[in-house]
ModelCIF file with pLDDT and N, C-alpha, C, O atoms, coordinates in Angstrom:
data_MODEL
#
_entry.id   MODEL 
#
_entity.id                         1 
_entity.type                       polymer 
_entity.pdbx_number_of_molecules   1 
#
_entity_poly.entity_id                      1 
_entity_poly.type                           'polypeptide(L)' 
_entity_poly.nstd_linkage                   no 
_entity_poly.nstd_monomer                   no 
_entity_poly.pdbx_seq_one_letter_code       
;(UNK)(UNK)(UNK)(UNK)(UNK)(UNK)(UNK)(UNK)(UNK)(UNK)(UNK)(UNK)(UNK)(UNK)(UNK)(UNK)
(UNK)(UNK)(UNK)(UNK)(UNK)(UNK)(UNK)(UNK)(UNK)(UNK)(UNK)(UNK)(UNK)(UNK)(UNK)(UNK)
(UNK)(UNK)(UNK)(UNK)(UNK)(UNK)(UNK)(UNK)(UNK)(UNK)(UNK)(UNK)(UNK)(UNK)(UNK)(UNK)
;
_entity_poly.pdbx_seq_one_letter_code_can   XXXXXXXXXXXXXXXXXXXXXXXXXXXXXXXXXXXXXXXXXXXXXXXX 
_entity_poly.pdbx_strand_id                 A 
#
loop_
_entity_poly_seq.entity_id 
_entity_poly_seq.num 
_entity_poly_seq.mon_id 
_entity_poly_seq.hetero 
1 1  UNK n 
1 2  UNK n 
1 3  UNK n 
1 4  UNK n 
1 5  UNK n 
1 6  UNK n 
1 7  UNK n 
1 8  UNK n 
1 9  UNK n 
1 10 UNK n 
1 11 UNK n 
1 12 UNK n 
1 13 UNK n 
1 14 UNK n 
1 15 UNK n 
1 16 UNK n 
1 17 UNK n 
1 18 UNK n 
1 19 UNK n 
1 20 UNK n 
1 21 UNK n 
1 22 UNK n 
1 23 UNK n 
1 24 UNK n 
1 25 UNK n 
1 26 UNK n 
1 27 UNK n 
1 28 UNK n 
1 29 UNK n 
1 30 UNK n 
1 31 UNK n 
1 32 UNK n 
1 33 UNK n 
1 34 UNK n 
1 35 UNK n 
1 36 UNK n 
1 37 UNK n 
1 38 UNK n 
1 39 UNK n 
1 40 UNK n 
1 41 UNK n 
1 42 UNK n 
1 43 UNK n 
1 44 UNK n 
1 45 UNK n 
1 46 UNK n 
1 47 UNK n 
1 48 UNK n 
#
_struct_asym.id          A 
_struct_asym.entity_id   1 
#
loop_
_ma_qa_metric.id 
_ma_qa_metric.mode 
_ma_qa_metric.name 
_ma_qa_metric.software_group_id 
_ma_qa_metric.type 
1 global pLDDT . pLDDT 
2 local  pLDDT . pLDDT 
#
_ma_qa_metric_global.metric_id      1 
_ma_qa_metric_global.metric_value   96.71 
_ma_qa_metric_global.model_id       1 
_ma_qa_metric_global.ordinal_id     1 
#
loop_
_ma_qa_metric_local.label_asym_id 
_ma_qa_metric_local.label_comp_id 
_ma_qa_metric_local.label_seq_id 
_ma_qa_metric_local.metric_id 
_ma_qa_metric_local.metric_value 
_ma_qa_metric_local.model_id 
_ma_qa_metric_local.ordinal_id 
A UNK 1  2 97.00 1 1  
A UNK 2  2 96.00 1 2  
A UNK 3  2 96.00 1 3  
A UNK 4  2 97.00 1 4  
A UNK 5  2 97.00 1 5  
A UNK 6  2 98.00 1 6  
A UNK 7  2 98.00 1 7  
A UNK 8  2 98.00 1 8  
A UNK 9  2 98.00 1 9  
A UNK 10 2 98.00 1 10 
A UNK 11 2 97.00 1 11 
A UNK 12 2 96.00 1 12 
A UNK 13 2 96.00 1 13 
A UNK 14 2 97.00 1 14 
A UNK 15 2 96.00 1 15 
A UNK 16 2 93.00 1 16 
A UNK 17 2 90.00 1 17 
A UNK 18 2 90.00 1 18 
A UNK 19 2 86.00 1 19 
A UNK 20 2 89.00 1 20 
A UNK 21 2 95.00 1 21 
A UNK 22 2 96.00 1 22 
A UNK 23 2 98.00 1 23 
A UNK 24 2 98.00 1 24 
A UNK 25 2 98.00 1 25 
A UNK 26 2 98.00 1 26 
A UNK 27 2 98.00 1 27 
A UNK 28 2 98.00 1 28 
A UNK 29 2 98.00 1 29 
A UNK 30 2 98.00 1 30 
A UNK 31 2 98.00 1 31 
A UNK 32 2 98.00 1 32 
A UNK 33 2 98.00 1 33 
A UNK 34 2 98.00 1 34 
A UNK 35 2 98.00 1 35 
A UNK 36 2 98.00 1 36 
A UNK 37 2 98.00 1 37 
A UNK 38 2 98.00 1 38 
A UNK 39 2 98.00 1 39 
A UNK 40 2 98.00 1 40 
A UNK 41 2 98.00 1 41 
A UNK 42 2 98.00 1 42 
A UNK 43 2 98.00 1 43 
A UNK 44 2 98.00 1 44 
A UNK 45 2 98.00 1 45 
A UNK 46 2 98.00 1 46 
A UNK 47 2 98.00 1 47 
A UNK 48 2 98.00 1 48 
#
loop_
_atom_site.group_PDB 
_atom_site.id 
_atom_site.type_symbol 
_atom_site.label_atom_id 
_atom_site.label_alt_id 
_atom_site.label_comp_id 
_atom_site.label_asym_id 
_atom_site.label_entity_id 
_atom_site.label_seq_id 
_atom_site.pdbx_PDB_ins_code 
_atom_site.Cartn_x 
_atom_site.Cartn_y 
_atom_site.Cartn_z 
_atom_site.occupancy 
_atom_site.B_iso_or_equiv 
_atom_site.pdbx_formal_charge 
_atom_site.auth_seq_id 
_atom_site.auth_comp_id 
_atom_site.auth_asym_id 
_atom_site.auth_atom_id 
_atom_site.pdbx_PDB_model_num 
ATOM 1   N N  . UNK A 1 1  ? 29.047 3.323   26.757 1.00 97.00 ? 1  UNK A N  1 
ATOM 2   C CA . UNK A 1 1  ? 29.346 2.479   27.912 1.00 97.00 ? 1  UNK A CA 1 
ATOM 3   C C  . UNK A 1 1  ? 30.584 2.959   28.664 1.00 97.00 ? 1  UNK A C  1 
ATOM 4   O O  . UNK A 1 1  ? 30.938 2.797   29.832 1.00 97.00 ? 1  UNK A O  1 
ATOM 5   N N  . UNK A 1 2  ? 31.065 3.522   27.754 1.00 96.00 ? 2  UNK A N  1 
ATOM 6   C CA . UNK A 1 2  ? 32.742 4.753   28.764 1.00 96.00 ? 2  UNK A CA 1 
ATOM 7   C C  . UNK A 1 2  ? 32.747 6.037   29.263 1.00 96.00 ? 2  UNK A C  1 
ATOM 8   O O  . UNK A 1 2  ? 33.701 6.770   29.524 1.00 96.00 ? 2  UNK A O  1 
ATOM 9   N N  . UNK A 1 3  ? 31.228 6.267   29.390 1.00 96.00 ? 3  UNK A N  1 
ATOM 10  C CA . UNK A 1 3  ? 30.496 7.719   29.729 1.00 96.00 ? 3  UNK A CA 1 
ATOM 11  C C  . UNK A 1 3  ? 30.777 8.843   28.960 1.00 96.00 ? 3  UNK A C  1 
ATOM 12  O O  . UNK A 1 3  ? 30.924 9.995   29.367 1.00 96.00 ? 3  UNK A O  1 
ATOM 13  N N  . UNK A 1 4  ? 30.855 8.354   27.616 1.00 97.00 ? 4  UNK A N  1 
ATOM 14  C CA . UNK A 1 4  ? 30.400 9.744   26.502 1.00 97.00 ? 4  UNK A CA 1 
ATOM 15  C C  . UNK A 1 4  ? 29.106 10.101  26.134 1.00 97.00 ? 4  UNK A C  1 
ATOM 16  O O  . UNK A 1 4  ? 28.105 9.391   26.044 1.00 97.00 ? 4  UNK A O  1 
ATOM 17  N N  . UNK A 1 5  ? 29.251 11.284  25.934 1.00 97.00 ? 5  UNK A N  1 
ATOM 18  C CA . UNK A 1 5  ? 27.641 11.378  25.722 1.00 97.00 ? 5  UNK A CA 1 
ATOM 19  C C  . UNK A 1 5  ? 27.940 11.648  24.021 1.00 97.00 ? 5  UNK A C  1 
ATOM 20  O O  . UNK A 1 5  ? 28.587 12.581  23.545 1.00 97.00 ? 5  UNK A O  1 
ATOM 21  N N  . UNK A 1 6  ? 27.052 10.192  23.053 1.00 98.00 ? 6  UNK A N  1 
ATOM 22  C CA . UNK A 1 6  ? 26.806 10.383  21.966 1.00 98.00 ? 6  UNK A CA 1 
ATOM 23  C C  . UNK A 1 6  ? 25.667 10.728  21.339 1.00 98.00 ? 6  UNK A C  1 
ATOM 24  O O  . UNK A 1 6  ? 24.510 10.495  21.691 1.00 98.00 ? 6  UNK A O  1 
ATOM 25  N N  . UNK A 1 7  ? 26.246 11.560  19.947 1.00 98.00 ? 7  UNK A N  1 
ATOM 26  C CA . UNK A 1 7  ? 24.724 11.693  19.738 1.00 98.00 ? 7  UNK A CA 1 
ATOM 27  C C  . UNK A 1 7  ? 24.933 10.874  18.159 1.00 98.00 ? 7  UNK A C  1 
ATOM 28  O O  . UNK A 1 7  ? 26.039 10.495  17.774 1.00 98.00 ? 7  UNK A O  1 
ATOM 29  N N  . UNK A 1 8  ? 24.032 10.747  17.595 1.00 98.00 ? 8  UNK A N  1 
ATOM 30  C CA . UNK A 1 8  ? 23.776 9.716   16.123 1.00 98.00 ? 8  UNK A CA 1 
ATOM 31  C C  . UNK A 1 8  ? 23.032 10.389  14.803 1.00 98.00 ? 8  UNK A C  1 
ATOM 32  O O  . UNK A 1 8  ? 21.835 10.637  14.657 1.00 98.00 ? 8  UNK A O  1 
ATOM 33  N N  . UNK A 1 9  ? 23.798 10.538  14.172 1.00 98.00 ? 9  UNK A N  1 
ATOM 34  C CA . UNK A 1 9  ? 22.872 11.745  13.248 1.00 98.00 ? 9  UNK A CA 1 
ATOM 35  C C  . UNK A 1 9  ? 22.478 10.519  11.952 1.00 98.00 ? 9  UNK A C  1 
ATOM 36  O O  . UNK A 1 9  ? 23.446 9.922   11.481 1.00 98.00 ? 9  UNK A O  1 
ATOM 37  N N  . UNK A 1 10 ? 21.070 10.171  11.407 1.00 98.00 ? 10 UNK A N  1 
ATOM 38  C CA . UNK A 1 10 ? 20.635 9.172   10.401 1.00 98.00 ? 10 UNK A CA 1 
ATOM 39  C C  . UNK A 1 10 ? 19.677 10.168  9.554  1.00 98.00 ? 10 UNK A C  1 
ATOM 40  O O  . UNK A 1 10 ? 18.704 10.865  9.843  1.00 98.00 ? 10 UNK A O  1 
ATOM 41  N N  . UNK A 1 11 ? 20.499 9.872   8.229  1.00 97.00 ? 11 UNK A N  1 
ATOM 42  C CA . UNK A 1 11 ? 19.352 10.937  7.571  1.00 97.00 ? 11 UNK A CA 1 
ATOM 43  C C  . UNK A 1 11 ? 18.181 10.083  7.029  1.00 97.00 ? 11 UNK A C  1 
ATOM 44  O O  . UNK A 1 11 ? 17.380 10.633  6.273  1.00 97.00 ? 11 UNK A O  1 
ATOM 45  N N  . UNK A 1 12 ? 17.977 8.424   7.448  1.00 96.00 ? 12 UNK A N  1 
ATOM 46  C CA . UNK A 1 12 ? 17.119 7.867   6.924  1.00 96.00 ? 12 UNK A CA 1 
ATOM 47  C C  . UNK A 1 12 ? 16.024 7.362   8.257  1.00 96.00 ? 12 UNK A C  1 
ATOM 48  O O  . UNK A 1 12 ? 16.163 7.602   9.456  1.00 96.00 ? 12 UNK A O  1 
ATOM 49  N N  . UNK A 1 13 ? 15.195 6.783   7.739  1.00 96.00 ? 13 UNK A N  1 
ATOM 50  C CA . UNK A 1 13 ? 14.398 6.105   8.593  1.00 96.00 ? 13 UNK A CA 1 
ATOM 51  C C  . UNK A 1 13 ? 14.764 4.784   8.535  1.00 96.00 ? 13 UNK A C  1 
ATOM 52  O O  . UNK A 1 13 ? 15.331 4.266   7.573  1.00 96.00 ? 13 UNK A O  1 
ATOM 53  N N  . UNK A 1 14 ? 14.370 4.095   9.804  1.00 97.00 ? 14 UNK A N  1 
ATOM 54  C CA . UNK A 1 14 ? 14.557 2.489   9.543  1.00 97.00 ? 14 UNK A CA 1 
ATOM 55  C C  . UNK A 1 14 ? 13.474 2.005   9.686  1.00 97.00 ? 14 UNK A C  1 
ATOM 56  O O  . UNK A 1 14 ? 12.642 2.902   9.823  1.00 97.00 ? 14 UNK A O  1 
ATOM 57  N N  . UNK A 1 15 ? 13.053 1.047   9.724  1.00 96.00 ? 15 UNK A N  1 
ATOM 58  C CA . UNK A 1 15 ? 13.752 -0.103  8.424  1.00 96.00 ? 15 UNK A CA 1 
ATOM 59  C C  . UNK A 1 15 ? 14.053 0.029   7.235  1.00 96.00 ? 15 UNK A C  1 
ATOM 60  O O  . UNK A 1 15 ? 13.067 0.100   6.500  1.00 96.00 ? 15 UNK A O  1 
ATOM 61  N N  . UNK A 1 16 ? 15.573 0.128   6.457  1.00 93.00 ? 16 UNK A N  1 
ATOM 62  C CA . UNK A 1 16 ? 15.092 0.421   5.560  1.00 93.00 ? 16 UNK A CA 1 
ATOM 63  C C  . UNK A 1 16 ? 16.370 -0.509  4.883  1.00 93.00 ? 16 UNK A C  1 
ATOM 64  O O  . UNK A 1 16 ? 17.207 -1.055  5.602  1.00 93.00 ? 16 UNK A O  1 
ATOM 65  N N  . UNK A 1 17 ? 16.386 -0.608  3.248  1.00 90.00 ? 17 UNK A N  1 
ATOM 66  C CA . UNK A 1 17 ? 17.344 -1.896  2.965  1.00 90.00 ? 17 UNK A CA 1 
ATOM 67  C C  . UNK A 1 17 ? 18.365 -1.212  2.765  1.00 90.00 ? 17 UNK A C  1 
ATOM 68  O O  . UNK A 1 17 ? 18.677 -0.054  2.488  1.00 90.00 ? 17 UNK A O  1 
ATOM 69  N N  . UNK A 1 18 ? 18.943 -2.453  3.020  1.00 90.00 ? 18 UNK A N  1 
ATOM 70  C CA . UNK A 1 18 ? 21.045 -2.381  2.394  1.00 90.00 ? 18 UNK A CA 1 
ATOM 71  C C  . UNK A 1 18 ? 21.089 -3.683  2.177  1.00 90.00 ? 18 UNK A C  1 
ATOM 72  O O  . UNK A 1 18 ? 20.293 -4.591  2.415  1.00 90.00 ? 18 UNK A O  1 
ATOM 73  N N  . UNK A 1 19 ? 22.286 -3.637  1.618  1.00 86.00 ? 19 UNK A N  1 
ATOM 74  C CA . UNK A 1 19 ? 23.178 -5.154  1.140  1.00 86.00 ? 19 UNK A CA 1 
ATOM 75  C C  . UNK A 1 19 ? 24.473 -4.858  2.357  1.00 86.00 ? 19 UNK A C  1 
ATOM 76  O O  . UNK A 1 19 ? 24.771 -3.838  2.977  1.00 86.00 ? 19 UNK A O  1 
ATOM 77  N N  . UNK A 1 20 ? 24.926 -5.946  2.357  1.00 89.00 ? 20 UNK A N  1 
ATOM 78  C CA . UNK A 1 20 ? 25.709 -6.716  3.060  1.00 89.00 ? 20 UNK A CA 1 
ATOM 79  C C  . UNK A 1 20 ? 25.337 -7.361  4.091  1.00 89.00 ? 20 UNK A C  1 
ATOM 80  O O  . UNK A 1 20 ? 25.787 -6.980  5.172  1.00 89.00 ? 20 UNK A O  1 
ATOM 81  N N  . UNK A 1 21 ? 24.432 -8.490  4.058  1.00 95.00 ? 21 UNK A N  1 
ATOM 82  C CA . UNK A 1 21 ? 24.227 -9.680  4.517  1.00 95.00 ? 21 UNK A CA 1 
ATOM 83  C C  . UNK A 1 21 ? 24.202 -10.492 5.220  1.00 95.00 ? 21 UNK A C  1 
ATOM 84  O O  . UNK A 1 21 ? 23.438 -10.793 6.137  1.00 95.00 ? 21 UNK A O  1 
ATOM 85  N N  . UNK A 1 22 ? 25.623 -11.178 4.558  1.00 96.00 ? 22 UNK A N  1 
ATOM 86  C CA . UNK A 1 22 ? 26.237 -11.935 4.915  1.00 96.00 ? 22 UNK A CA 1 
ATOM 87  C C  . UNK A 1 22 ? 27.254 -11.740 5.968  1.00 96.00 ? 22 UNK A C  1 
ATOM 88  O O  . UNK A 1 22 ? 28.350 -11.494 5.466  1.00 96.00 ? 22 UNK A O  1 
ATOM 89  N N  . UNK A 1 23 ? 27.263 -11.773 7.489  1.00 98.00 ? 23 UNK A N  1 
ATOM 90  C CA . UNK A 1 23 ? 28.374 -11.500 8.159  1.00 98.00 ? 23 UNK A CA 1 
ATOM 91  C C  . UNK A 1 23 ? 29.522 -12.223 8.266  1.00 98.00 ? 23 UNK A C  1 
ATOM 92  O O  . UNK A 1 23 ? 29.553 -13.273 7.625  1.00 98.00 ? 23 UNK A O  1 
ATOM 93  N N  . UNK A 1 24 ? 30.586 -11.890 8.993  1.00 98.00 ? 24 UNK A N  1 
ATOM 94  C CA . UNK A 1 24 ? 31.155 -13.226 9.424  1.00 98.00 ? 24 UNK A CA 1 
ATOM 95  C C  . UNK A 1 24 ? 31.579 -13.044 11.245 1.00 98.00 ? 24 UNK A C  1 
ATOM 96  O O  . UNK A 1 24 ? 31.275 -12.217 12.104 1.00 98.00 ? 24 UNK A O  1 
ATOM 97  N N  . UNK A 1 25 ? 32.497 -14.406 11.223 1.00 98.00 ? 25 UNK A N  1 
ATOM 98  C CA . UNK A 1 25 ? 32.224 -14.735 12.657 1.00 98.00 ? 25 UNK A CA 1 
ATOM 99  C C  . UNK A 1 25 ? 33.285 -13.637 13.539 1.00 98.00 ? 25 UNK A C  1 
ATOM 100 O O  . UNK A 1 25 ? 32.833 -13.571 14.682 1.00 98.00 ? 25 UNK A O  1 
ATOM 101 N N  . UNK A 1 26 ? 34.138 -13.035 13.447 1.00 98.00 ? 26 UNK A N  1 
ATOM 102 C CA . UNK A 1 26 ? 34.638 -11.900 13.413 1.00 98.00 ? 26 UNK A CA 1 
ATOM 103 C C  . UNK A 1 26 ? 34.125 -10.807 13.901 1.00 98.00 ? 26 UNK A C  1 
ATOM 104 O O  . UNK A 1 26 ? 34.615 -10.194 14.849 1.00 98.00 ? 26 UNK A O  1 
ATOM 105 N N  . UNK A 1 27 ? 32.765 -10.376 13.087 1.00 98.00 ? 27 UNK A N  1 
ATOM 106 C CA . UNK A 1 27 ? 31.611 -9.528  13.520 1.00 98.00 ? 27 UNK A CA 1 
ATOM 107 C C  . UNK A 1 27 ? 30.981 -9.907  14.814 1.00 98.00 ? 27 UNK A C  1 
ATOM 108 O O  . UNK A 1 27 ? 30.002 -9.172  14.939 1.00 98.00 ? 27 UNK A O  1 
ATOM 109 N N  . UNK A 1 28 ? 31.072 -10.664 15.780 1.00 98.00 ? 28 UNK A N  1 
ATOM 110 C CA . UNK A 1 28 ? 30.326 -11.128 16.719 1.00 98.00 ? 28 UNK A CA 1 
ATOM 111 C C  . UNK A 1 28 ? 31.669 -11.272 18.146 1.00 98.00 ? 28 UNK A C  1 
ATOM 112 O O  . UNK A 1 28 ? 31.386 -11.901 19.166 1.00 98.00 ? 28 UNK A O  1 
ATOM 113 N N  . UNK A 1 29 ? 32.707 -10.769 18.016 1.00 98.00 ? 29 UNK A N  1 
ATOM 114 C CA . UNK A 1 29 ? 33.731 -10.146 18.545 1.00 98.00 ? 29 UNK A CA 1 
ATOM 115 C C  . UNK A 1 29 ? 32.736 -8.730  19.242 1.00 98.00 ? 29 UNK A C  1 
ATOM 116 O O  . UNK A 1 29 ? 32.358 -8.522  20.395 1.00 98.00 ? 29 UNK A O  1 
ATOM 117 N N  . UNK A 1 30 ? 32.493 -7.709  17.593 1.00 98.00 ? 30 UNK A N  1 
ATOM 118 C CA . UNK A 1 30 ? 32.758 -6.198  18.310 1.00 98.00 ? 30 UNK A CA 1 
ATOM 119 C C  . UNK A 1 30 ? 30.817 -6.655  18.573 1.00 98.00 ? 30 UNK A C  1 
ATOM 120 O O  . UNK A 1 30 ? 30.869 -6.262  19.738 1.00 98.00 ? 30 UNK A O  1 
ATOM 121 N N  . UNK A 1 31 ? 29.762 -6.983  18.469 1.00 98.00 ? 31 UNK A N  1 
ATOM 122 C CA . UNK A 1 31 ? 29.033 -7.291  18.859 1.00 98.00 ? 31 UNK A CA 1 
ATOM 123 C C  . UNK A 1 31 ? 28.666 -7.072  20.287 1.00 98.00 ? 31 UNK A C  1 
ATOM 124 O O  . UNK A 1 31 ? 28.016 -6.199  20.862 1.00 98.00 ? 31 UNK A O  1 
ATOM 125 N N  . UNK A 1 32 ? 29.477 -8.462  20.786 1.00 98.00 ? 32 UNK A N  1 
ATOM 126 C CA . UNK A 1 32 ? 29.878 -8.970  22.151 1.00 98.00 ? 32 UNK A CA 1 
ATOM 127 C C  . UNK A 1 32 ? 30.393 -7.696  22.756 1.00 98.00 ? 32 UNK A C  1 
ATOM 128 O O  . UNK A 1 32 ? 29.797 -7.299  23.757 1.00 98.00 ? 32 UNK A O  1 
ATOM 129 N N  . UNK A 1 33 ? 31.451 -6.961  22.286 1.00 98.00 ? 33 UNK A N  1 
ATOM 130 C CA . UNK A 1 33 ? 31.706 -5.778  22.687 1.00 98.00 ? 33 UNK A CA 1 
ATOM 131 C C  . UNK A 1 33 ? 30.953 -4.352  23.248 1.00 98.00 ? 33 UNK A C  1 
ATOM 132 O O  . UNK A 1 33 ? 31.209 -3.551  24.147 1.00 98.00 ? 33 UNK A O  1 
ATOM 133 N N  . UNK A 1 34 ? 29.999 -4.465  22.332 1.00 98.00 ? 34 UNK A N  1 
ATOM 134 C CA . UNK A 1 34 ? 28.938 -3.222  22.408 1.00 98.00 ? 34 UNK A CA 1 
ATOM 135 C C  . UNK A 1 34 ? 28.206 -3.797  22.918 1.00 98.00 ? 34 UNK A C  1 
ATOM 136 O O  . UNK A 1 34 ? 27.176 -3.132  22.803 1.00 98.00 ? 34 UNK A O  1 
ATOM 137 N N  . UNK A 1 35 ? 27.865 -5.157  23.770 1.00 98.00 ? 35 UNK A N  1 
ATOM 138 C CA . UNK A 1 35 ? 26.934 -5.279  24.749 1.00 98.00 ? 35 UNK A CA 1 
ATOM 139 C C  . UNK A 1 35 ? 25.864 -5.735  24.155 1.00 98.00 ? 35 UNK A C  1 
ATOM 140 O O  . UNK A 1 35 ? 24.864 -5.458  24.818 1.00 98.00 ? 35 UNK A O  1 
ATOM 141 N N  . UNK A 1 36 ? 25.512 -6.609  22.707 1.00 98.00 ? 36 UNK A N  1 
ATOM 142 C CA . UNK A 1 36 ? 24.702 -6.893  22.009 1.00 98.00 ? 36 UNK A CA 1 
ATOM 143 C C  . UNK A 1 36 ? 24.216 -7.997  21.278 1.00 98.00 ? 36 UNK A C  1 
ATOM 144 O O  . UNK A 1 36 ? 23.514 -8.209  20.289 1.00 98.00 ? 36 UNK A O  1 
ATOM 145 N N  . UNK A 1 37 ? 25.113 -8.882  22.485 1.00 98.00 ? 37 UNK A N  1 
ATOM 146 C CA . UNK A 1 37 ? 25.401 -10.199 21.579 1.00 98.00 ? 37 UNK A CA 1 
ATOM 147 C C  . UNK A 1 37 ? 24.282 -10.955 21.762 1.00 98.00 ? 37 UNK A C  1 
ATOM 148 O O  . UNK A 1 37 ? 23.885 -11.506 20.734 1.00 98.00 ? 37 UNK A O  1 
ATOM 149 N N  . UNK A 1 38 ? 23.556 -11.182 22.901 1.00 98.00 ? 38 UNK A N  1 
ATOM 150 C CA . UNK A 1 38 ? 22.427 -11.298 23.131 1.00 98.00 ? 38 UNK A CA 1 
ATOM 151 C C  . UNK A 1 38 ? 21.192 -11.298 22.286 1.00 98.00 ? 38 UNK A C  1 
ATOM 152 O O  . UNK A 1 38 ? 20.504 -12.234 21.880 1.00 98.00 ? 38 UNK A O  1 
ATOM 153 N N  . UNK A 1 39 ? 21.093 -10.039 22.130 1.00 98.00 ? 39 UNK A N  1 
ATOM 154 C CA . UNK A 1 39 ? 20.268 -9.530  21.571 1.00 98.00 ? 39 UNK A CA 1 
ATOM 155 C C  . UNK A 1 39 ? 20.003 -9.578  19.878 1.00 98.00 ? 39 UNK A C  1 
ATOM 156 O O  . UNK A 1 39 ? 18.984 -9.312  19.241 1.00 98.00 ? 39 UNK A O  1 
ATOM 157 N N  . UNK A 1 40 ? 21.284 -10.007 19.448 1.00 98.00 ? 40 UNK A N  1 
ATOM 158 C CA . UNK A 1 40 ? 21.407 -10.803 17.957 1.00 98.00 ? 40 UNK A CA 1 
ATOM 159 C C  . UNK A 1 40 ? 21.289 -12.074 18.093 1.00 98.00 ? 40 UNK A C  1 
ATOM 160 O O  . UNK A 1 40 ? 20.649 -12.675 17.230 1.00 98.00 ? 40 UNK A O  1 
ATOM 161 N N  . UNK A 1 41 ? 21.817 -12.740 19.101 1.00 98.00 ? 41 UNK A N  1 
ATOM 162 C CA . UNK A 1 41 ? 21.271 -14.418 19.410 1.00 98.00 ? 41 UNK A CA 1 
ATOM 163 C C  . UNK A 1 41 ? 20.226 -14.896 19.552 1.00 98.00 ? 41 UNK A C  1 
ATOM 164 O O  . UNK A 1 41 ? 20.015 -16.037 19.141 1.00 98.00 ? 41 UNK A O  1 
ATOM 165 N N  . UNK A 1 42 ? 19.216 -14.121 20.211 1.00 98.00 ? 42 UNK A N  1 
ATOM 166 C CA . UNK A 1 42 ? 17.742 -14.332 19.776 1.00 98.00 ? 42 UNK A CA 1 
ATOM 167 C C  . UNK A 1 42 ? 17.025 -13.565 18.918 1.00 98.00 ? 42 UNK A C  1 
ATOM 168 O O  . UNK A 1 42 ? 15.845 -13.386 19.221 1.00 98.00 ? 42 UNK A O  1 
ATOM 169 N N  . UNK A 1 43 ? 17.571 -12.901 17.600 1.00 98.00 ? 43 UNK A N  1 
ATOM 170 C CA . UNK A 1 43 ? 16.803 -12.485 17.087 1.00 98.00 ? 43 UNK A CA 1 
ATOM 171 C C  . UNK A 1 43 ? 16.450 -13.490 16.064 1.00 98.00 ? 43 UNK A C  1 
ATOM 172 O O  . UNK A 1 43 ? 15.732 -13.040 15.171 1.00 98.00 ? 43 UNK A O  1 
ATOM 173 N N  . UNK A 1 44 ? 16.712 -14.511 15.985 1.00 98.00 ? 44 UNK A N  1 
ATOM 174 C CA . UNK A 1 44 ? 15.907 -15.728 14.445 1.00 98.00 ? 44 UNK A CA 1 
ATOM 175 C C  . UNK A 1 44 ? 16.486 -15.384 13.594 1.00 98.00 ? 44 UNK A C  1 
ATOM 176 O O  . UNK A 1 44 ? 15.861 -15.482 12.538 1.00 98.00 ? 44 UNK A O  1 
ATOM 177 N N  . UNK A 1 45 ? 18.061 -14.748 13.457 1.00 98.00 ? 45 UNK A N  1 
ATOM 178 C CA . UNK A 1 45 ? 18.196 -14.794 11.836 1.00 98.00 ? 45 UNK A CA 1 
ATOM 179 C C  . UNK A 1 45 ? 18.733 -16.073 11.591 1.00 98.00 ? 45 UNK A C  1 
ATOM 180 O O  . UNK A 1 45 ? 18.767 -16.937 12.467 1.00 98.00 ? 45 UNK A O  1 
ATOM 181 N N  . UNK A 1 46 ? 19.171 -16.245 10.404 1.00 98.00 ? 46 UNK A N  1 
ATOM 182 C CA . UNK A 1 46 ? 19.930 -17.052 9.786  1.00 98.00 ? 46 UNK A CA 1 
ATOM 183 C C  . UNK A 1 46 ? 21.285 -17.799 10.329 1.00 98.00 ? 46 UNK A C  1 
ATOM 184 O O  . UNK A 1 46 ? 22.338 -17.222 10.054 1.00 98.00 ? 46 UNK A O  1 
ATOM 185 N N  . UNK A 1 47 ? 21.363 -18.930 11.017 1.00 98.00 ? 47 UNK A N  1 
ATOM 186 C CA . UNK A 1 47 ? 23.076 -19.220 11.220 1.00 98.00 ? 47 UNK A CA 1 
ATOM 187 C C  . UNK A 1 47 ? 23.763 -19.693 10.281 1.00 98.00 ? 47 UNK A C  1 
ATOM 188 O O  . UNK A 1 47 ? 23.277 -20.553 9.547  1.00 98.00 ? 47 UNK A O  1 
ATOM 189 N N  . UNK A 1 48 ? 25.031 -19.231 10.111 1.00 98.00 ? 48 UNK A N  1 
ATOM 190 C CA . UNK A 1 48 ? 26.071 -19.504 9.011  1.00 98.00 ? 48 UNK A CA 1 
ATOM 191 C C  . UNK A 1 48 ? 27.542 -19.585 9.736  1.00 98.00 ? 48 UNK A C  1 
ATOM 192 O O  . UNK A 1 48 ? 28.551 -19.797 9.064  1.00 98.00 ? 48 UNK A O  1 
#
């Protein structure tokens, strides 16, 4: 969003599992930040 050009290197496929869960409200700071807050607000997870 600051006109870098990134690139993302994943040596896995997704979907795929991890642990850590549980977020907190903190996390929805850098969220909001990266332009994504949205897009976690309607996804149906869990509110806590």
């Amino acid at each position: 969003q600051k006109g870098h050009k990134v690139t993302i290197i994943e040596r896995d496929i997704f979907p795929r599992f991890s642990i850590g869960e549980s977020l907190l409200p903190q996390c929805m700071e850098f969220i909001a930040e990266a332009g994504m807050l949205k897009a976690v607000n309607s996804a149906g997870f869990q509110l806590k």
